[in-house]
PDB file of N, CA and C in Angstrom:
ATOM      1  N   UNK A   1      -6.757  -1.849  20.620  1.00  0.00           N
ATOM      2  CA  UNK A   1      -7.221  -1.385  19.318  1.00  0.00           C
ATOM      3  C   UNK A   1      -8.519  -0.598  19.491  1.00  0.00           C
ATOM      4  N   UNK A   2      -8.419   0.544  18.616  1.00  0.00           N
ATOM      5  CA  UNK A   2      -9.882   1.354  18.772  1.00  0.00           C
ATOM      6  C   UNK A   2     -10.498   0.956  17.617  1.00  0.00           C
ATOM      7  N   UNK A   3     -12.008   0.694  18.269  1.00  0.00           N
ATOM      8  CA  UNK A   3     -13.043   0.382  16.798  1.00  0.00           C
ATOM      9  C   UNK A   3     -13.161   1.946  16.706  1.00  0.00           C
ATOM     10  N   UNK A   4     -13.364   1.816  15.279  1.00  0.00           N
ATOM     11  CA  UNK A   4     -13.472   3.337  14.160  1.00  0.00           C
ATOM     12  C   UNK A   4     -15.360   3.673  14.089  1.00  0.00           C
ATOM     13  N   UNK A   5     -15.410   4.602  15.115  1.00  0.00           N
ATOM     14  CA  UNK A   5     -17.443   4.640  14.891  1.00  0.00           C
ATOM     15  C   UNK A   5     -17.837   6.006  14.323  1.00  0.00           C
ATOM     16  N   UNK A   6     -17.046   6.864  13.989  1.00  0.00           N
ATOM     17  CA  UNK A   6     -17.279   8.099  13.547  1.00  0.00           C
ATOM     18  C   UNK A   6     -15.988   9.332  12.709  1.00  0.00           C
ATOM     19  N   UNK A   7     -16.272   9.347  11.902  1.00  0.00           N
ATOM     20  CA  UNK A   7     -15.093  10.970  10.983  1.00  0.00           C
ATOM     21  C   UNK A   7     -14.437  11.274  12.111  1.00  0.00           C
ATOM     22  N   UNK A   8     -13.084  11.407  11.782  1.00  0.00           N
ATOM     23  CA  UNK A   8     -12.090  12.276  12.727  1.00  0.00           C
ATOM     24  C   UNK A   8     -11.341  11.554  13.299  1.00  0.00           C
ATOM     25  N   UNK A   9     -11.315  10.479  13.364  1.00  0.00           N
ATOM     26  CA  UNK A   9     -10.780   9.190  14.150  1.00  0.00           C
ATOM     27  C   UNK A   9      -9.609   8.814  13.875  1.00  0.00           C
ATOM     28  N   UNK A  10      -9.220   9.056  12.013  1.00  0.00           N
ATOM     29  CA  UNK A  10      -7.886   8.353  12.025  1.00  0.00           C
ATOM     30  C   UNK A  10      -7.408   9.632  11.051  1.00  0.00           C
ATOM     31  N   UNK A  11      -5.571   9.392  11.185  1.00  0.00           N
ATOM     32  CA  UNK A  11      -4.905  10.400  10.300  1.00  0.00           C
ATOM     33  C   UNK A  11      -3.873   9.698   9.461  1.00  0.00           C
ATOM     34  N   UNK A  12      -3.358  10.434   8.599  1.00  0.00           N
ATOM     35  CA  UNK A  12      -2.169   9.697   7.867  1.00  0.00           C
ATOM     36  C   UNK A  12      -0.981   9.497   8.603  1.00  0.00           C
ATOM     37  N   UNK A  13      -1.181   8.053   8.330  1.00  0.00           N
ATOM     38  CA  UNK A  13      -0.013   7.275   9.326  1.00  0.00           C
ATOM     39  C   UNK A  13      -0.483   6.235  10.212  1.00  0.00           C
ATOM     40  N   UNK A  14      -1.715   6.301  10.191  1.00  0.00           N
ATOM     41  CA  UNK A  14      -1.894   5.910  11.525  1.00  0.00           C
ATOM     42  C   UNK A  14      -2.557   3.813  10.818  1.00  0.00           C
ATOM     43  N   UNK A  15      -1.820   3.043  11.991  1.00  0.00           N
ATOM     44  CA  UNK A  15      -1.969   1.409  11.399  1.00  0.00           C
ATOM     45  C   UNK A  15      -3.651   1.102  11.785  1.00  0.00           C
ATOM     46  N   UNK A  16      -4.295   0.320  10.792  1.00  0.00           N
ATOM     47  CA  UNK A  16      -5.720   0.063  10.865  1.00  0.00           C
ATOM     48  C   UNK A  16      -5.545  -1.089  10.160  1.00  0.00           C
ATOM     49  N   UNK A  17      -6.570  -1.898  11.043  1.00  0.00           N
ATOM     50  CA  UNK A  17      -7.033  -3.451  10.833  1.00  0.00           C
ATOM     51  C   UNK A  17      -8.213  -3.731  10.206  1.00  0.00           C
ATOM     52  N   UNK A  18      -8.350  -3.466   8.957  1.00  0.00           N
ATOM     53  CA  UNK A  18      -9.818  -3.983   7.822  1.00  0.00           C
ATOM     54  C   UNK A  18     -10.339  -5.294   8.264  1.00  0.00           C
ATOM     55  N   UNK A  19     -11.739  -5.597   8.522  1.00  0.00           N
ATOM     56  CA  UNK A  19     -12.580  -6.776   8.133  1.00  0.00           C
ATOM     57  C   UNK A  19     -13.386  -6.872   7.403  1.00  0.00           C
ATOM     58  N   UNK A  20     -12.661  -6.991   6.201  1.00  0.00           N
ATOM     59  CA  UNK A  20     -14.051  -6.541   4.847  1.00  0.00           C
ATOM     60  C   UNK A  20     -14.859  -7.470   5.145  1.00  0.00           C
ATOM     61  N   UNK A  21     -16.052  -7.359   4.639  1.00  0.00           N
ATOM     62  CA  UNK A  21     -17.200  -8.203   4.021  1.00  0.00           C
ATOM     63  C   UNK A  21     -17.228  -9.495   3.285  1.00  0.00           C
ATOM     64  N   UNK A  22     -15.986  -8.895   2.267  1.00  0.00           N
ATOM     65  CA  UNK A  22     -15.819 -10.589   1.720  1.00  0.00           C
ATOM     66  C   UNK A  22     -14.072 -10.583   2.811  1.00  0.00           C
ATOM     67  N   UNK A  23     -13.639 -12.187   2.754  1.00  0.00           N
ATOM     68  CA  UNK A  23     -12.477 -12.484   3.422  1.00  0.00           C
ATOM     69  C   UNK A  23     -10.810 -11.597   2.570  1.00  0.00           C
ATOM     70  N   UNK A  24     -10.965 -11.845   1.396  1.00  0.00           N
ATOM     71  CA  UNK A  24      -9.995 -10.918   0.668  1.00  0.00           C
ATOM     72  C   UNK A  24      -9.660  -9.771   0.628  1.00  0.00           C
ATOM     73  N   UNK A  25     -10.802  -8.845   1.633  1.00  0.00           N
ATOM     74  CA  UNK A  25     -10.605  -7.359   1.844  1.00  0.00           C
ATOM     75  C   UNK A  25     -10.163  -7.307   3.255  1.00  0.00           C
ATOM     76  N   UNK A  26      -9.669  -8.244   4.267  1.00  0.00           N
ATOM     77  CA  UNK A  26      -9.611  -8.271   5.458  1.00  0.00           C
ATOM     78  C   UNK A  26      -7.758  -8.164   5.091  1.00  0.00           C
ATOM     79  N   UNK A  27      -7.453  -7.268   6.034  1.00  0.00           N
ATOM     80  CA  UNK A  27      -6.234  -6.658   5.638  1.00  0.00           C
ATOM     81  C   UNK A  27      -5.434  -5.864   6.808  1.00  0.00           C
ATOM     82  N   UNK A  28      -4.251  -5.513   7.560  1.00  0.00           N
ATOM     83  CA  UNK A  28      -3.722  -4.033   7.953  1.00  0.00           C
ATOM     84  C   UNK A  28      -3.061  -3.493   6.956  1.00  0.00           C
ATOM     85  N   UNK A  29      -3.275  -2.470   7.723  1.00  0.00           N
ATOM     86  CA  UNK A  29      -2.459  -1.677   6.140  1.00  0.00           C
ATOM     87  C   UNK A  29      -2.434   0.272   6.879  1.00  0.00           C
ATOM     88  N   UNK A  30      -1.157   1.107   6.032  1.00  0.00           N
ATOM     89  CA  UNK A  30      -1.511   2.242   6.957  1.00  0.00           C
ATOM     90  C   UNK A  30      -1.921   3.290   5.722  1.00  0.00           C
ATOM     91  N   UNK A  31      -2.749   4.235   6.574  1.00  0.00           N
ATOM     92  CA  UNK A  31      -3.865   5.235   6.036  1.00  0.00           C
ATOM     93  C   UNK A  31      -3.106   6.303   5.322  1.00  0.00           C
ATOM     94  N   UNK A  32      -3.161   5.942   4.380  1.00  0.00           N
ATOM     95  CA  UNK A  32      -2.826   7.052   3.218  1.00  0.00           C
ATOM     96  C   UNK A  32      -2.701   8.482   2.880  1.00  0.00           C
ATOM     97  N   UNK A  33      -4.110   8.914   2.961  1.00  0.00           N
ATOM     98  CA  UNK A  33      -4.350  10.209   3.200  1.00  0.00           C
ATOM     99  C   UNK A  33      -5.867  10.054   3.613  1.00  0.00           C
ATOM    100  N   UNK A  34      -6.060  11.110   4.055  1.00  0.00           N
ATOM    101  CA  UNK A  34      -7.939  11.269   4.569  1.00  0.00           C
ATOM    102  C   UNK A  34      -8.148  12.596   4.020  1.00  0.00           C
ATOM    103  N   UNK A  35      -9.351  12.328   3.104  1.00  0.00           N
ATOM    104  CA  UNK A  35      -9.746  13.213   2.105  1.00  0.00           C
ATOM    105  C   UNK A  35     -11.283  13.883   2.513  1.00  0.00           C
ATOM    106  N   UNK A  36     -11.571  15.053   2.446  1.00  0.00           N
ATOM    107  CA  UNK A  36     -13.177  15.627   2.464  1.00  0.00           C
ATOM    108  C   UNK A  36     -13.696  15.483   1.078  1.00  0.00           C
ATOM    109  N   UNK A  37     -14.515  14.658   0.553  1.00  0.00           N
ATOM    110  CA  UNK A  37     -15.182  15.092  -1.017  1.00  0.00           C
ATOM    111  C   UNK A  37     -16.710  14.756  -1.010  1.00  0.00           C
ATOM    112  N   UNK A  38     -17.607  15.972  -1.020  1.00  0.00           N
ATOM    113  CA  UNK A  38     -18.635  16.432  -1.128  1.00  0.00           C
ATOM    114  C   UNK A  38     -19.187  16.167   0.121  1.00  0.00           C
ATOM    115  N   UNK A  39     -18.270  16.427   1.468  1.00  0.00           N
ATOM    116  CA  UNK A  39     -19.060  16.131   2.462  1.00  0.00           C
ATOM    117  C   UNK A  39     -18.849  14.975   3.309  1.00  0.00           C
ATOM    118  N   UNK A  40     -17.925  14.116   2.963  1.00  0.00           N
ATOM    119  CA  UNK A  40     -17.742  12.979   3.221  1.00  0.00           C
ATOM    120  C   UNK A  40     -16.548  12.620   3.858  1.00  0.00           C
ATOM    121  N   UNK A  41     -15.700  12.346   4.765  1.00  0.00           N
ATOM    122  CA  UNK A  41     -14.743  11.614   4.625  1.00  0.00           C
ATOM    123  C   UNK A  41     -14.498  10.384   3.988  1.00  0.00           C
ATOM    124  N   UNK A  42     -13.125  10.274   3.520  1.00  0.00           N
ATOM    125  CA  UNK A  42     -12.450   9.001   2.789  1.00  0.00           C
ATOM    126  C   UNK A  42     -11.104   9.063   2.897  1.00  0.00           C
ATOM    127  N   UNK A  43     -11.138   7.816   3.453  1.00  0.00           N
ATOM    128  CA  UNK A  43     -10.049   7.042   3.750  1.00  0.00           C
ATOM    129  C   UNK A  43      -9.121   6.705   2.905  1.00  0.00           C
ATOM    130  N   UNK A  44      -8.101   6.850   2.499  1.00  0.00           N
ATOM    131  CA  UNK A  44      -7.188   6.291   1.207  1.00  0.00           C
ATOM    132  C   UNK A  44      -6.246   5.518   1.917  1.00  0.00           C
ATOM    133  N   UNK A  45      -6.621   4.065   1.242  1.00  0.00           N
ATOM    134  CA  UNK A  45      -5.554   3.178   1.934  1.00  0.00           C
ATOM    135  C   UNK A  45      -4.611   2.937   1.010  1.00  0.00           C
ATOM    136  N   UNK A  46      -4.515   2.851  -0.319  1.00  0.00           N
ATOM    137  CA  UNK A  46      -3.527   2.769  -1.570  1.00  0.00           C
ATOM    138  C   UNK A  46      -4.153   3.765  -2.920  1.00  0.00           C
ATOM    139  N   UNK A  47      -3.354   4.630  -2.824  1.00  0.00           N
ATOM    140  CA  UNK A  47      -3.607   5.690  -4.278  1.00  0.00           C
ATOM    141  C   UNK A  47      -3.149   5.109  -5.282  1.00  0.00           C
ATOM    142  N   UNK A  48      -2.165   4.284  -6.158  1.00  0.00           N
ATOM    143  CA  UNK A  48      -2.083   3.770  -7.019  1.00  0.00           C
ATOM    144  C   UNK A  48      -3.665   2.967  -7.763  1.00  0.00           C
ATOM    145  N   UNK A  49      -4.180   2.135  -6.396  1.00  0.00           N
ATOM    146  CA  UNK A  49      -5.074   1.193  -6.976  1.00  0.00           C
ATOM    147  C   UNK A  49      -6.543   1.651  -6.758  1.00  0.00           C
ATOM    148  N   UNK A  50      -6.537   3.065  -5.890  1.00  0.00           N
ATOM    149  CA  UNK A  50      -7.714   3.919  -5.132  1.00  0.00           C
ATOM    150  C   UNK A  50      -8.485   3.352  -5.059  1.00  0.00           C
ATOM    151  N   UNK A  51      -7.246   2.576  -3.812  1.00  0.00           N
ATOM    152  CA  UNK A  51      -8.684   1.857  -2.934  1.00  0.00           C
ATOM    153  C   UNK A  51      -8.642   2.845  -1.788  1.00  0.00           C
ATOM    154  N   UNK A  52     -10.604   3.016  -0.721  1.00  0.00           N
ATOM    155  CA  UNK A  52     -10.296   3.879   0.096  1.00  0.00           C
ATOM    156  C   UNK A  52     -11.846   3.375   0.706  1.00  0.00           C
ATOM    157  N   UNK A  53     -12.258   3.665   2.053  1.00  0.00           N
ATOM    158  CA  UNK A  53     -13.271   3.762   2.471  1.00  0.00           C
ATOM    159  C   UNK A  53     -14.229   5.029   2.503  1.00  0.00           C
ATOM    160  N   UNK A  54     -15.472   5.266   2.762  1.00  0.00           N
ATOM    161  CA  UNK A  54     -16.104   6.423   3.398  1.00  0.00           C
ATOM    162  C   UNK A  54     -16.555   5.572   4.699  1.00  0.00           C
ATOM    163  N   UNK A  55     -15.861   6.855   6.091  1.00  0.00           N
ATOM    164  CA  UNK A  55     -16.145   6.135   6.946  1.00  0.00           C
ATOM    165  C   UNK A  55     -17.747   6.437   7.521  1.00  0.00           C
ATOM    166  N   UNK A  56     -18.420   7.052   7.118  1.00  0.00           N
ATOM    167  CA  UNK A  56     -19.872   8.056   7.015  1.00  0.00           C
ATOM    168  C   UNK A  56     -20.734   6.110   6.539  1.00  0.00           C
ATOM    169  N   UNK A  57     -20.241   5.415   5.590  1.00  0.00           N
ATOM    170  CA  UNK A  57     -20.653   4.448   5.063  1.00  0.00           C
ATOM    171  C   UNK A  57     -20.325   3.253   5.924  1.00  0.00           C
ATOM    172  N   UNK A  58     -19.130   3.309   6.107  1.00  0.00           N
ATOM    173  CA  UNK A  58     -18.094   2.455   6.969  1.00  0.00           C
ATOM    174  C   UNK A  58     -19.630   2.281   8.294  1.00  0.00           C
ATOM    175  N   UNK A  59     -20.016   3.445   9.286  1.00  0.00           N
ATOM    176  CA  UNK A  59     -20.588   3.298  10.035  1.00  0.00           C
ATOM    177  C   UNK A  59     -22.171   3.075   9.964  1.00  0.00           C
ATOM    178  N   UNK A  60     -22.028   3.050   9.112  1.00  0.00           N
ATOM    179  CA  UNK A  60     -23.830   2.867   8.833  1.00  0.00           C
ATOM    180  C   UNK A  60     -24.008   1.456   7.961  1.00  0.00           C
ATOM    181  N   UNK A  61     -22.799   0.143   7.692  1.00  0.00           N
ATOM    182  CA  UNK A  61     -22.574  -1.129   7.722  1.00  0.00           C
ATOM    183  C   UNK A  61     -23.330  -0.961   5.957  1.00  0.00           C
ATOM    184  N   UNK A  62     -22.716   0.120   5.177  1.00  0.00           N
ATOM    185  CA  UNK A  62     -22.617  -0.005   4.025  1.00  0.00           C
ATOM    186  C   UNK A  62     -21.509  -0.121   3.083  1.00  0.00           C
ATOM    187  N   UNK A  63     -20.551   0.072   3.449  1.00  0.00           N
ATOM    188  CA  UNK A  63     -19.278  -0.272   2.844  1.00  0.00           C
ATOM    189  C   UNK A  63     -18.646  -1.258   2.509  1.00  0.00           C
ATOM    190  N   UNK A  64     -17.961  -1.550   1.937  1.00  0.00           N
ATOM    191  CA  UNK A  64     -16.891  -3.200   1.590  1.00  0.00           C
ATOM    192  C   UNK A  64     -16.703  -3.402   3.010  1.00  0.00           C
ATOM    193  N   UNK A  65     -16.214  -2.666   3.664  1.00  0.00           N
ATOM    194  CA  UNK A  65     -15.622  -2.663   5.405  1.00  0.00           C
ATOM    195  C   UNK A  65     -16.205  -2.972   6.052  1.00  0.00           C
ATOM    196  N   UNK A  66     -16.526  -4.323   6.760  1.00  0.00           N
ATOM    197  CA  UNK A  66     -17.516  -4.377   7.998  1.00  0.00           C
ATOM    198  C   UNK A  66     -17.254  -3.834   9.212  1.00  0.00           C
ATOM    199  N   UNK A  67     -15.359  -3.604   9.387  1.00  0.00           N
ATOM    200  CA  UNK A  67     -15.303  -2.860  10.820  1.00  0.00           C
ATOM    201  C   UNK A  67     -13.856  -2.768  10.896  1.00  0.00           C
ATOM    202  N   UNK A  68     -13.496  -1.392  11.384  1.00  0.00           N
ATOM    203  CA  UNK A  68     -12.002  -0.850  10.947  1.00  0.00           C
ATOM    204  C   UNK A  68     -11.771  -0.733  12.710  1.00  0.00           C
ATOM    205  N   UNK A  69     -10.029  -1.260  12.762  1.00  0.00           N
ATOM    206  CA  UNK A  69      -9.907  -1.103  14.514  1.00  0.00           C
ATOM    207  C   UNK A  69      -8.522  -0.002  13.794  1.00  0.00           C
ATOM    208  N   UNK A  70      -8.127   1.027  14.965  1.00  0.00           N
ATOM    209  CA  UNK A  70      -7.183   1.653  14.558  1.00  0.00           C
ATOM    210  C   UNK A  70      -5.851   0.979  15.310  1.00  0.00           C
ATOM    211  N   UNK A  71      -5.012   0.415  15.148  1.00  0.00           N
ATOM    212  CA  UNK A  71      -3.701  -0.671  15.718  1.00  0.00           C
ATOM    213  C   UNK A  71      -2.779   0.264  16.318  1.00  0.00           C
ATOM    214  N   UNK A  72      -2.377   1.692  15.492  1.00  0.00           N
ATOM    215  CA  UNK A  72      -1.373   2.422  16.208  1.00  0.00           C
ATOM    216  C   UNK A  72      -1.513   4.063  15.576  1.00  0.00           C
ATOM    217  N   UNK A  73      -1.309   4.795  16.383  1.00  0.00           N
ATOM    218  CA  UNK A  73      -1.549   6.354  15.937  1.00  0.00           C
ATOM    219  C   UNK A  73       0.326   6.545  14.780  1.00  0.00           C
ATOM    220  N   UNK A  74      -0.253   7.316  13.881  1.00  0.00           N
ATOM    221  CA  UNK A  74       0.311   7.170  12.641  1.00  0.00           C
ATOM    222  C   UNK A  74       1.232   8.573  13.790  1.00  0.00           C
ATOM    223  N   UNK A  75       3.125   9.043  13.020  1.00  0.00           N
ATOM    224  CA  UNK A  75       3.612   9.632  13.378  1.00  0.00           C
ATOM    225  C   UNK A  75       3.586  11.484  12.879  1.00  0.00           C
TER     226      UNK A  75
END
């Protein structure tokens, strides 16, 4: 598994292992789409409920996410 330390890392498709912050956000699940907005990457793990990370946040241990491993490169 690759830990996630910087933008560019993951694509749609690809399987990732969440350890949120609280225990209820700890999750796999596969990456939705990866979005640019205002500069930022974000992660979309479910568009219905838009849930999604910034991994810019993700790495600087501000996010819901304490630490994203990538499990398998999406097809």
């Amino acid at each position: 598994m690759q830990l996630i330390t910087g933008e560019g890392q993951l694509k749609v498709g690809d399987k990732i292992a969440i350890i949120g912050k609280s225990d209820r956000d700890t999750q796999e699940i596969t990456v939705k789409d990866v979005l640019t907005i205002d500069g930022n990457e974000e992660i979309i793990i479910n568009r219905k409920k838009n849930y999604y990370f910034i991994t810019k946040l993700l790495v600087e241990g501000r996010s819901w996410a304490k630490e994203v491993r990538k499990i398998q490169d999406g097809k």
